[in-house]
N, C-alpha and C. Protein backbone atom coordinates (compact mmCIF):
# COMPACT_ATOMS: atom_id res chain seq x y z
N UNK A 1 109.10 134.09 37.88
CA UNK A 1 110.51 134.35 37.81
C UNK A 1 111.31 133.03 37.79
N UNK A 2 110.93 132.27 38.42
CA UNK A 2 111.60 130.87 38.51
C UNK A 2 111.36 130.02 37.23
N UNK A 3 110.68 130.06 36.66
CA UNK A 3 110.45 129.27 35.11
C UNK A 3 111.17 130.04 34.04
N UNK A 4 111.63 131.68 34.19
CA UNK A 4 112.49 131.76 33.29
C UNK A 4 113.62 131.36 33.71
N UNK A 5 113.84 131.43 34.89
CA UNK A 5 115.45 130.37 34.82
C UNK A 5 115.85 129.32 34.70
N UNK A 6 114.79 128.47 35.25
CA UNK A 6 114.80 126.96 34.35
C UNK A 6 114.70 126.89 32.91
N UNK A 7 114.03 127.74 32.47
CA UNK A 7 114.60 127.82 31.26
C UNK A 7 115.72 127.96 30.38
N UNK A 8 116.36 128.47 30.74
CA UNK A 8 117.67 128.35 30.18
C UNK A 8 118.61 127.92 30.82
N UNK A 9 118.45 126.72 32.19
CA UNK A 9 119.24 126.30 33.06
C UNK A 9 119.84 124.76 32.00
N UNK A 10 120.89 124.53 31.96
CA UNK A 10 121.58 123.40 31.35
C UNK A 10 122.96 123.00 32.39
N UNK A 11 123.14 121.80 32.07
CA UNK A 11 124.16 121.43 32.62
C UNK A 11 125.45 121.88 32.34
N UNK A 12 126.29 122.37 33.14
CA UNK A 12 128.01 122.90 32.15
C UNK A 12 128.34 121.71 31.65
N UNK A 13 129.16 121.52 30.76
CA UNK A 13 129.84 120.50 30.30
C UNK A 13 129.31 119.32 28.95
N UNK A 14 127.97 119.28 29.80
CA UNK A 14 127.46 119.21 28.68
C UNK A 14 127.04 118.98 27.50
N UNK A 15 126.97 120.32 26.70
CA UNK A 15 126.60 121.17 26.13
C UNK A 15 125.21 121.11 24.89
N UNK A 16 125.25 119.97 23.99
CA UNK A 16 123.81 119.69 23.01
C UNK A 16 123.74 118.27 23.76
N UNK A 17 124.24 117.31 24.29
CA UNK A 17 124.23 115.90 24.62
C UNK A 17 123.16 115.55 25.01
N UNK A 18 122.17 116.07 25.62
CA UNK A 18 121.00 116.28 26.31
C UNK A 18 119.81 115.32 24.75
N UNK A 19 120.58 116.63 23.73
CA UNK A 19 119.07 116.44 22.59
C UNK A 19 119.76 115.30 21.60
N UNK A 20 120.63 114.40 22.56
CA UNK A 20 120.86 112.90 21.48
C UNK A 20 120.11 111.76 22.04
N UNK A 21 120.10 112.19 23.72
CA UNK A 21 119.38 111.02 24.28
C UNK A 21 118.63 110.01 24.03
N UNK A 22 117.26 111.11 23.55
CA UNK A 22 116.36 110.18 22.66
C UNK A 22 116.66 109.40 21.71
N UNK A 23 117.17 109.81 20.52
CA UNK A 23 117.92 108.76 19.06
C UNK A 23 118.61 107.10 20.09
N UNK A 24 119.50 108.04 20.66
CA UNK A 24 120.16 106.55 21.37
C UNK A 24 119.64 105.80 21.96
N UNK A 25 118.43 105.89 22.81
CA UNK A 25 117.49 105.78 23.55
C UNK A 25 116.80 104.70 22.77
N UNK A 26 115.95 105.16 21.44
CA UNK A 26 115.08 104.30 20.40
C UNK A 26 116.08 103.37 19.64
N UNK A 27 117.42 103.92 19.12
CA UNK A 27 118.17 102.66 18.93
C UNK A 27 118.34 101.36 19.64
N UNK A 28 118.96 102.16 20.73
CA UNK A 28 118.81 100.67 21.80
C UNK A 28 117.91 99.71 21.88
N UNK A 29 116.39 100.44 22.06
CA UNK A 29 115.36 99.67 22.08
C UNK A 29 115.26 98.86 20.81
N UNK A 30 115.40 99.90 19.42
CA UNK A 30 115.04 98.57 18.30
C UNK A 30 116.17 98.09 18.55
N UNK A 31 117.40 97.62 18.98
CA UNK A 31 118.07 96.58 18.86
C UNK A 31 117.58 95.60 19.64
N UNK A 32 117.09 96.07 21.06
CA UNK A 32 117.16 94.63 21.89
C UNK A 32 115.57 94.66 21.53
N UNK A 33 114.77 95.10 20.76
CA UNK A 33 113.35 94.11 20.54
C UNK A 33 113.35 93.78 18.95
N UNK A 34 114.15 94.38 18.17
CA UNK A 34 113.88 93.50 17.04
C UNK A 34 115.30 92.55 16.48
N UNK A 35 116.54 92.85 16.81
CA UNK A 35 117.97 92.39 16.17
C UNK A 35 118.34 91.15 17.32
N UNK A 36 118.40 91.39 18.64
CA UNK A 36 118.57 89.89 19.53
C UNK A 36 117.68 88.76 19.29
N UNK A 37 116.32 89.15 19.33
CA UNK A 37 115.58 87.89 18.87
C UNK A 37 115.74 87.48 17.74
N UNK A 38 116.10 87.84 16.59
CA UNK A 38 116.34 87.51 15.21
C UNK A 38 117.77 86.64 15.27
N UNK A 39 118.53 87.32 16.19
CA UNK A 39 119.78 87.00 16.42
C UNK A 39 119.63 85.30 17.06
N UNK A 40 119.28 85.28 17.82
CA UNK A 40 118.62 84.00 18.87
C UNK A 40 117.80 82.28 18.07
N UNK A 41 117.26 83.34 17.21
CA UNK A 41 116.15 82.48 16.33
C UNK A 41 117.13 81.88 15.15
N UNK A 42 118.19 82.96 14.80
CA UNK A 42 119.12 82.16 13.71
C UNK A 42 119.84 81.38 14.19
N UNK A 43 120.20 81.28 15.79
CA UNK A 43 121.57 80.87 16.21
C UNK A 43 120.85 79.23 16.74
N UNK A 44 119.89 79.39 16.87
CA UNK A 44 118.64 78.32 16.90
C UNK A 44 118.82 77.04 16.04
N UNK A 45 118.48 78.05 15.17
CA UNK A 45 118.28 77.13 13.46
C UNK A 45 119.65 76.57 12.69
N UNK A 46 120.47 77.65 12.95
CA UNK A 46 121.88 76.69 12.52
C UNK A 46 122.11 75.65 13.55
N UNK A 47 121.88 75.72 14.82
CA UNK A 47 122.14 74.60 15.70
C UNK A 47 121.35 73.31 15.24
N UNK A 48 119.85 73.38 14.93
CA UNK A 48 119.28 72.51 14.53
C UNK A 48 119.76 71.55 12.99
N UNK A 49 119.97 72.74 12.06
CA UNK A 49 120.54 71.95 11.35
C UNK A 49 121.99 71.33 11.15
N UNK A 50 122.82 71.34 12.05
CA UNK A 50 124.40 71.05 12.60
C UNK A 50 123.74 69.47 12.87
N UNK A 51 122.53 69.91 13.22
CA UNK A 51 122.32 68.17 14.25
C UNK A 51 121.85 67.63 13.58
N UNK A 52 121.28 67.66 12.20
CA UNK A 52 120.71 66.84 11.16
C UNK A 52 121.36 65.12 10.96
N UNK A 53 120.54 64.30 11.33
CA UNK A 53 120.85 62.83 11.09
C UNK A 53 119.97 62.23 10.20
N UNK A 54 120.33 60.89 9.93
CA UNK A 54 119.75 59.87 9.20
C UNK A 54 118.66 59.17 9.87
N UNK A 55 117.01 59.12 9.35
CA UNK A 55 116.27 58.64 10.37
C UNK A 55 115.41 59.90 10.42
N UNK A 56 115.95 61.06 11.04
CA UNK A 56 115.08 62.35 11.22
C UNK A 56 113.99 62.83 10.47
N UNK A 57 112.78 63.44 10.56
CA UNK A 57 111.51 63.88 10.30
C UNK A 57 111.59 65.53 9.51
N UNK A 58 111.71 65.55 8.78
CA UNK A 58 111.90 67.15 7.94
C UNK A 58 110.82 67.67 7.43
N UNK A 59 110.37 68.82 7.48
CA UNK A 59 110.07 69.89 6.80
C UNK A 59 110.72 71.00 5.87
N UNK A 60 110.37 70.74 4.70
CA UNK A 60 111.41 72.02 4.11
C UNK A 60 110.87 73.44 3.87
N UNK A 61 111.38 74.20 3.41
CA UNK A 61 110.81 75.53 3.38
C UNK A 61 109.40 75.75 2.27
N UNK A 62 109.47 74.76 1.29
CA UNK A 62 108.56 74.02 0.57
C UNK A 62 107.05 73.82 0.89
N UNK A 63 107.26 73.17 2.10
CA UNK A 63 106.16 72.35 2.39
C UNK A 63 106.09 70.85 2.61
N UNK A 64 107.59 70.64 1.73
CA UNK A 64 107.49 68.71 1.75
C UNK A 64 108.08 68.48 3.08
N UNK A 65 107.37 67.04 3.56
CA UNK A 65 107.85 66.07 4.64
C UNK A 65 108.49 65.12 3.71
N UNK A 66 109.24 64.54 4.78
CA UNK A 66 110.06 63.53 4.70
C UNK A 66 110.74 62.93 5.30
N UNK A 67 111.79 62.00 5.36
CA UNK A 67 112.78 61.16 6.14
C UNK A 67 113.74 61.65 5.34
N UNK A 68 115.03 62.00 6.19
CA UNK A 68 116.26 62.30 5.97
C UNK A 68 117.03 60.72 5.73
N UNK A 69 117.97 60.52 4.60
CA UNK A 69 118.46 59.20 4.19
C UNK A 69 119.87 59.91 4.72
N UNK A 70 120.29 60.41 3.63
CA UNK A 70 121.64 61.11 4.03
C UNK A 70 121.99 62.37 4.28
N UNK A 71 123.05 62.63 5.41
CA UNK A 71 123.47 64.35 5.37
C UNK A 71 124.68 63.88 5.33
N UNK A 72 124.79 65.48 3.86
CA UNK A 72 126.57 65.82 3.62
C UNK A 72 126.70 67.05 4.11
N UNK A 73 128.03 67.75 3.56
CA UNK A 73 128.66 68.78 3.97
C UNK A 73 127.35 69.89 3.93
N UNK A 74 126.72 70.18 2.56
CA UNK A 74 125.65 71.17 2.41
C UNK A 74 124.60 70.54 2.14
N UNK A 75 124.65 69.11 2.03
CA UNK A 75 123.51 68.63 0.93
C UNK A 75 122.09 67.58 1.60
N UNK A 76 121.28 67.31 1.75
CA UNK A 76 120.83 66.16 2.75
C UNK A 76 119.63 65.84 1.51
N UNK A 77 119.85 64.59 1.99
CA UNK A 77 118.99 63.78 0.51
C UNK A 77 117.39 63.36 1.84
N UNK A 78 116.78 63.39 1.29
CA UNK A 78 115.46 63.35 2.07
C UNK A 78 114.43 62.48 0.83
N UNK A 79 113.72 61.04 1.35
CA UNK A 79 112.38 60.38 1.01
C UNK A 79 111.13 60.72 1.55
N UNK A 80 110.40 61.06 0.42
CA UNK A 80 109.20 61.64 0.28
C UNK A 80 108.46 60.68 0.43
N UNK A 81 107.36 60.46 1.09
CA UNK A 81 106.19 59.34 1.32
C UNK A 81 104.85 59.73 0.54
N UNK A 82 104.02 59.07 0.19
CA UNK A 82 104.26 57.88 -0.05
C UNK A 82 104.71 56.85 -0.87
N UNK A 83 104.92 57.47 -1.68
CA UNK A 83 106.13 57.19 -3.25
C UNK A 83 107.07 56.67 -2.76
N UNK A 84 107.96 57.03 -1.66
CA UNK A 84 109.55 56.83 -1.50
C UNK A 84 110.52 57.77 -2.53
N UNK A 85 109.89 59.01 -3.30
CA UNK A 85 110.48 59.54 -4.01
C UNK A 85 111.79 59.71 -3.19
N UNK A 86 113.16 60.36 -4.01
CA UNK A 86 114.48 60.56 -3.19
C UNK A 86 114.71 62.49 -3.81
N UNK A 87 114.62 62.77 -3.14
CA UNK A 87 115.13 64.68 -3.30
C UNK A 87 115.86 64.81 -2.61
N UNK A 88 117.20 65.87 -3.36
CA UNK A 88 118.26 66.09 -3.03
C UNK A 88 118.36 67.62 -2.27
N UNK A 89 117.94 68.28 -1.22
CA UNK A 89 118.33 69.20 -0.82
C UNK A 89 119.22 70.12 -0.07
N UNK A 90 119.36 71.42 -0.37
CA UNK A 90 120.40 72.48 0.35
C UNK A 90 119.84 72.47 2.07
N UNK A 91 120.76 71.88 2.71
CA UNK A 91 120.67 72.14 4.10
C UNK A 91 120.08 73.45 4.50
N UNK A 92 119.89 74.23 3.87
CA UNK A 92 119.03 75.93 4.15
C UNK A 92 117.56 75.51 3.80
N UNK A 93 117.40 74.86 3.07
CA UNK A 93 116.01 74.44 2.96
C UNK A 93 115.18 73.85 3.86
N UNK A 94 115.77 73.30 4.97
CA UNK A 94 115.08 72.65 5.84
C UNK A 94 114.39 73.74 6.72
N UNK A 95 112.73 73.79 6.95
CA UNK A 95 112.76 74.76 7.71
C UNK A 95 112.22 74.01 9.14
N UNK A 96 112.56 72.50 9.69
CA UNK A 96 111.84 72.23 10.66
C UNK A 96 112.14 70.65 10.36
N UNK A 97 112.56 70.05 12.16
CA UNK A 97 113.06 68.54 12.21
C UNK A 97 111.93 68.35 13.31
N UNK A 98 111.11 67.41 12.48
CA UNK A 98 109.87 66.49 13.56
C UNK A 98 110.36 65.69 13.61
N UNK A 99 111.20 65.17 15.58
CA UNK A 99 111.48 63.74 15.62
C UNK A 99 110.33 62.91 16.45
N UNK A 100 110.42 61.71 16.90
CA UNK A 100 109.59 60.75 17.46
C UNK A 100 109.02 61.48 19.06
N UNK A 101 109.78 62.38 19.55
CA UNK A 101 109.81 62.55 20.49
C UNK A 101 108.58 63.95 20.47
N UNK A 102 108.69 64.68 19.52
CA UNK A 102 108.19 66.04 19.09
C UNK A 102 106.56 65.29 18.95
N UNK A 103 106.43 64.25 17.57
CA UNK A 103 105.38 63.95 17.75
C UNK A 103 104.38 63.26 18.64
């Protein structure tokens, strides 16, 4: 007798709110395990490249190393070893600054 009334026992007020829980529930979660860390990791990488100087150790998204000669507004000119070649790249290209300290 008692399990059919829990059965159809609900809260007044209410009324379907019960059967959203879950959805909101798994949203939440993929936000804070996949959108904050993504969030974190970009806010990262623009910081790193804000700090881009002359002298500095680069990696680009490429593959090439190099020494950073100059940084402009978007642009950072980087020498390739062992040539001394000079390449002109988009500050988005950099995917990684090895300084003296790193190595």
């Amino acid at each position: 007798m008692a399990a059919m009334w829990l059965q159809g026992f609900s809260l007044p007020g209410l009324g379907n709110l019960s059967g959203l829980a879950l959805p909101i529930l798994f949203f939440i979660g993929l936000y804070v395990l996949l959108i904050v860390p993504n969030q974190r990791k970009q806010k990262k990488w623009q910081e790193m490249l804000s700090q881009l100087k002359s002298g500095d150790q680069v990696t680009t998204n490429g593959g090439m190393r190099g020494t950073v000669l100059t940084v402009k507004d978007d642009v950072v000119i980087v020498r390739l070893q062992p040539d001394g070649v000079k390449l002109e790249f988009v500050k988005s290209a950099i995917a990684a600054v090895t300084t003296a300290a790193d190595a």
